[in-house]
C-alpha atoms as a PDB file:
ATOM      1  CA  UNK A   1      85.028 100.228  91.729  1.00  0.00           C
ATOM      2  CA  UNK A   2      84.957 102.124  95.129  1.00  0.00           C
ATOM      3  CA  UNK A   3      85.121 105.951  94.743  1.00  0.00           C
ATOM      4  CA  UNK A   4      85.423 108.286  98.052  1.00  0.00           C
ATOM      5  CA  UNK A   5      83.359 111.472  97.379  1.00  0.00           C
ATOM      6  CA  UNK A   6      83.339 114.599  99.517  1.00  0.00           C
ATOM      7  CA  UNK A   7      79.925 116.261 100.243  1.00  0.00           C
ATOM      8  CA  UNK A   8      79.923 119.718 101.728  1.00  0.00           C
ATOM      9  CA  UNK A   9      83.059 120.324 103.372  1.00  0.00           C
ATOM     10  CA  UNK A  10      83.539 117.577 105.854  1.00  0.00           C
ATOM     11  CA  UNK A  11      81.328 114.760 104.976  1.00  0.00           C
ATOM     12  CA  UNK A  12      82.934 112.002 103.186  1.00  0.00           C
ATOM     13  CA  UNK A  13      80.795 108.990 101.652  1.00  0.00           C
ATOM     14  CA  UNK A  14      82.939 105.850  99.978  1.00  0.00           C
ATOM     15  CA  UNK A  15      80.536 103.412  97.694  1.00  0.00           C
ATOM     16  CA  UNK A  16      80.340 102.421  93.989  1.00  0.00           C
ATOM     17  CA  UNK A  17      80.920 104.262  91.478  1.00  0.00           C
ATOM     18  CA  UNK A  18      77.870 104.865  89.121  1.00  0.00           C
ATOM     19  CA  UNK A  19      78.942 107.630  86.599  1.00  0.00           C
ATOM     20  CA  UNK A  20      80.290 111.389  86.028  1.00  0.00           C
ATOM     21  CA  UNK A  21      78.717 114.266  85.986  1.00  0.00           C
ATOM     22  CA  UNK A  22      79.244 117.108  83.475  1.00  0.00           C
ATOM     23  CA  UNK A  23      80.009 119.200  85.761  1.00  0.00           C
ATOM     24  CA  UNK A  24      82.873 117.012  87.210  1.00  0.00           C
ATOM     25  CA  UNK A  25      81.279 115.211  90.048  1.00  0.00           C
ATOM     26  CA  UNK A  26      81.116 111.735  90.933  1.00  0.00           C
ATOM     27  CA  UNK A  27      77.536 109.773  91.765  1.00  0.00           C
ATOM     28  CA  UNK A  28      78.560 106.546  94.079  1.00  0.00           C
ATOM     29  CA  UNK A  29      75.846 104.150  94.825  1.00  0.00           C
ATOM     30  CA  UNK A  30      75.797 102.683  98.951  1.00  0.00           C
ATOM     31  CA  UNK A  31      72.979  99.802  99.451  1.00  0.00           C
ATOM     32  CA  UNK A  32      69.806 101.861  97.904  1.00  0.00           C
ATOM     33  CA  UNK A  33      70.885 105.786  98.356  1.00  0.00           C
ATOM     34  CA  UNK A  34      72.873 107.639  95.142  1.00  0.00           C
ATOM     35  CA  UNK A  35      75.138 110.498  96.752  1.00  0.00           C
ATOM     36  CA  UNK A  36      76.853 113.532  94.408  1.00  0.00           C
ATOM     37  CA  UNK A  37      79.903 115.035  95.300  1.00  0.00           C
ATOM     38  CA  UNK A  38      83.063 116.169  94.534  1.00  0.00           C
ATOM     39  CA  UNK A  39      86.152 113.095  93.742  1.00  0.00           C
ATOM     40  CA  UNK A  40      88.619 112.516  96.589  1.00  0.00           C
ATOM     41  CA  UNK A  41      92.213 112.950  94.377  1.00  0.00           C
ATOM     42  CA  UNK A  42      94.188 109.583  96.181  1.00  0.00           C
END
C-alpha cells in the first residue's frame, strides 16, 4: 500500500509502506532507500 510521509517540515516522500513505529511514525520503502516520518492524515 502507498503511504505519503512528511520529513522535516516540507519534504514529502510517497512509497510502500513497511511498518509503524512506536513512536507513531511510518517507515515507507522507495526502490532500495527506507525513509521515517510522520503519516500524511488523507
Amino acid at each position: 500500500m502507498l503511504r505519503t510521509i512528511m520529513i522535516g517540515s516540507c519534504v514529502f516522500v510517497q512509497g510502500i509502506h513497511v511498518r509503524n513505529t512506536n513512536d507513531g511514525k511510518v517507515v515507507v520503502r522507495v526502490d532500495e532507500k527506507l525513509f521515517v516520518g510522520r503519516p500524511v492524515s488523507t
